[in-house]
Protein backbone atom coordinates (compact mmCIF):
# COMPACT_ATOMS: atom_id res chain seq x y z
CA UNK A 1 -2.09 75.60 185.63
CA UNK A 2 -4.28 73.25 183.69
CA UNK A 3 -7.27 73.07 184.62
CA UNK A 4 -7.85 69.06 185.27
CA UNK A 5 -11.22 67.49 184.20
CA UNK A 6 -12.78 64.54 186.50
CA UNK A 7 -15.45 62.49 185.30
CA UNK A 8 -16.66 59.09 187.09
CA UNK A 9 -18.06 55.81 185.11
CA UNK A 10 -21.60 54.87 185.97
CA UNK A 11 -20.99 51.76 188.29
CA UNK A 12 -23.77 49.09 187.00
CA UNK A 13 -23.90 46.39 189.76
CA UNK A 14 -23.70 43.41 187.13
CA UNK A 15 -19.92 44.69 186.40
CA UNK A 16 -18.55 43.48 189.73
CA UNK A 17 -20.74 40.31 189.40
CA UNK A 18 -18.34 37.14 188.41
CA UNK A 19 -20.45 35.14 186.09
CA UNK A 20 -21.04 31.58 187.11
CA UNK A 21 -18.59 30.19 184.98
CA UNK A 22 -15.82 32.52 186.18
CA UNK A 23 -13.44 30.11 187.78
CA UNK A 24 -13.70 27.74 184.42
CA UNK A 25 -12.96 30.76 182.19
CA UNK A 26 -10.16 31.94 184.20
CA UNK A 27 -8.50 28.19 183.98
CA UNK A 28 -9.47 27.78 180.69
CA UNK A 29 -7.35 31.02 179.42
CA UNK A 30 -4.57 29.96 182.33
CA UNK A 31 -4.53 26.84 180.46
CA UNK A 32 -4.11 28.22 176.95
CA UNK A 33 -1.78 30.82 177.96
CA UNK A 34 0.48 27.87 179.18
CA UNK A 35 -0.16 26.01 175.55
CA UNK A 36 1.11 29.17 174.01
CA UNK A 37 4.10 29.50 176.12
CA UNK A 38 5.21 25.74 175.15
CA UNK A 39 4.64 26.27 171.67
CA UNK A 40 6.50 29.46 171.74
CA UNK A 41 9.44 27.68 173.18
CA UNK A 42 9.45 25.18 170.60
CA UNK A 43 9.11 26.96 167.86
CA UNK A 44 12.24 29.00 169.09
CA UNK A 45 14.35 26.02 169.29
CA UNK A 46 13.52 24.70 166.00
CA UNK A 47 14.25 28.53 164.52
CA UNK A 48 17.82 28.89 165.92
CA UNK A 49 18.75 25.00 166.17
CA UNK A 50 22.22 25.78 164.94
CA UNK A 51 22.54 28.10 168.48
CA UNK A 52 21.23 25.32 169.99
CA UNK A 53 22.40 21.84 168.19
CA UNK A 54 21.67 19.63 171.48
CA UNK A 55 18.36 21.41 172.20
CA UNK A 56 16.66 21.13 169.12
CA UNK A 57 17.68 17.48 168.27
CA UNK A 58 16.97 16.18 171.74
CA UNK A 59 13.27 15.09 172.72
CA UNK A 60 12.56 18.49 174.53
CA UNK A 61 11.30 20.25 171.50
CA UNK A 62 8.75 17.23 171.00
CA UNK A 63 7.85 17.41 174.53
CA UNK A 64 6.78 21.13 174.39
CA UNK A 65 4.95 20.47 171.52
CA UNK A 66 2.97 17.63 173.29
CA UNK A 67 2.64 19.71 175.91
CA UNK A 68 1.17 22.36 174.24
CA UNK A 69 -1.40 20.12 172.54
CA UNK A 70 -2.64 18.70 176.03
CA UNK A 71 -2.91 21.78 177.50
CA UNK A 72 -5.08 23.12 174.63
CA UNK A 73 -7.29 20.08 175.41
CA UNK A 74 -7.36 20.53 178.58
CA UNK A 75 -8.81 24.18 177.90
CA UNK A 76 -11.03 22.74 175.62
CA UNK A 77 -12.55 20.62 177.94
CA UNK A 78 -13.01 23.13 180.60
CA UNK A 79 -14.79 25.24 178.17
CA UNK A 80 -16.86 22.77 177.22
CA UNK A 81 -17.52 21.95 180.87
CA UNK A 82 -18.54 25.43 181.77
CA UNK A 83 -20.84 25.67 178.52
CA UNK A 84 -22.87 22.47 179.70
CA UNK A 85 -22.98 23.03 183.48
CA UNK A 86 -23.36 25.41 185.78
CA UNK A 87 -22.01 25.51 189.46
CA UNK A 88 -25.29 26.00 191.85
CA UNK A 89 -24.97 26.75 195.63
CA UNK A 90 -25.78 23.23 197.67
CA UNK A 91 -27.25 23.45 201.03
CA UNK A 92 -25.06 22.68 203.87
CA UNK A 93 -25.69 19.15 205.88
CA UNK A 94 -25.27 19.53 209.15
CA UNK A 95 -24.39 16.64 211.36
CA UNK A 96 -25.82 16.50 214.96
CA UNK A 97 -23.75 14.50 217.16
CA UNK A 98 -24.62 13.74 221.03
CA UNK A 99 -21.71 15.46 223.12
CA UNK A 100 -19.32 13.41 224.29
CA UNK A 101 -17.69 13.04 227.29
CA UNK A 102 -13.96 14.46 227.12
CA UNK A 103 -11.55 11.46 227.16
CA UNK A 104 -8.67 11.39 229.70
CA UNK A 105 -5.45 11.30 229.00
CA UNK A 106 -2.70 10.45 231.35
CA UNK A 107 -0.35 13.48 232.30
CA UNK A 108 2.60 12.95 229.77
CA UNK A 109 6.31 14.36 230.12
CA UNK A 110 6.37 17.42 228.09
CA UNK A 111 9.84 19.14 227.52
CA UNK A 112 10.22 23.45 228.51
């Protein structure tokens, strides 16, 4: 039998900490990985447009194009956005409100 070696990583507590920009990262690359996918599908219209005569003359592959280059901007912004501000925790507001008396209702018809 082989003998079967086991060795365990150091666990650092800043590797399970999400940086504060996280959440804008993870949309940013969401948002790029969806640019990518419309380009891809354009570009593989144009390539075999004589598979696909009505597909690559219509407006779609325009449209994917567009797409792609508003979904890169969007990703742009968002990184841009996380670069310049950062989210911070806001205390809560709490609201005190004087109880109020429960209203009344009259008995209703209900169906069992």
């Amino acid at each position: 039998m082989k003998q079967l070696a086991v060795s365990t990583l150091p666990v650092n507590a800043d590797m399970n900490r999400l940086s504060p920009n996280h959440f804008w990262e993870l949309a940013a690359r969401l948002l790029t990985f969806r640019a990518d996918r419309w380009k891809r599908r354009a570009l593989f219209y144009r390539r075999y447009r004589e598979y696909f005569p009505h597909m690559s003359t219509s407006r779609f592959v325009e449209r994917c194009l567009e797409l792609d280059i508003r979904y890169r901007r969007m990703a742009d912004l968002l990184s841009t956005m996380s670069r310049q501000g950062r989210m911070m925790t806001v205390p809560e507001m709490v609201v005190r409100r004087k109880p109020r008396r429960a209203a009344v209702l009259p008995p209703r018809p209900a169906l069992v």
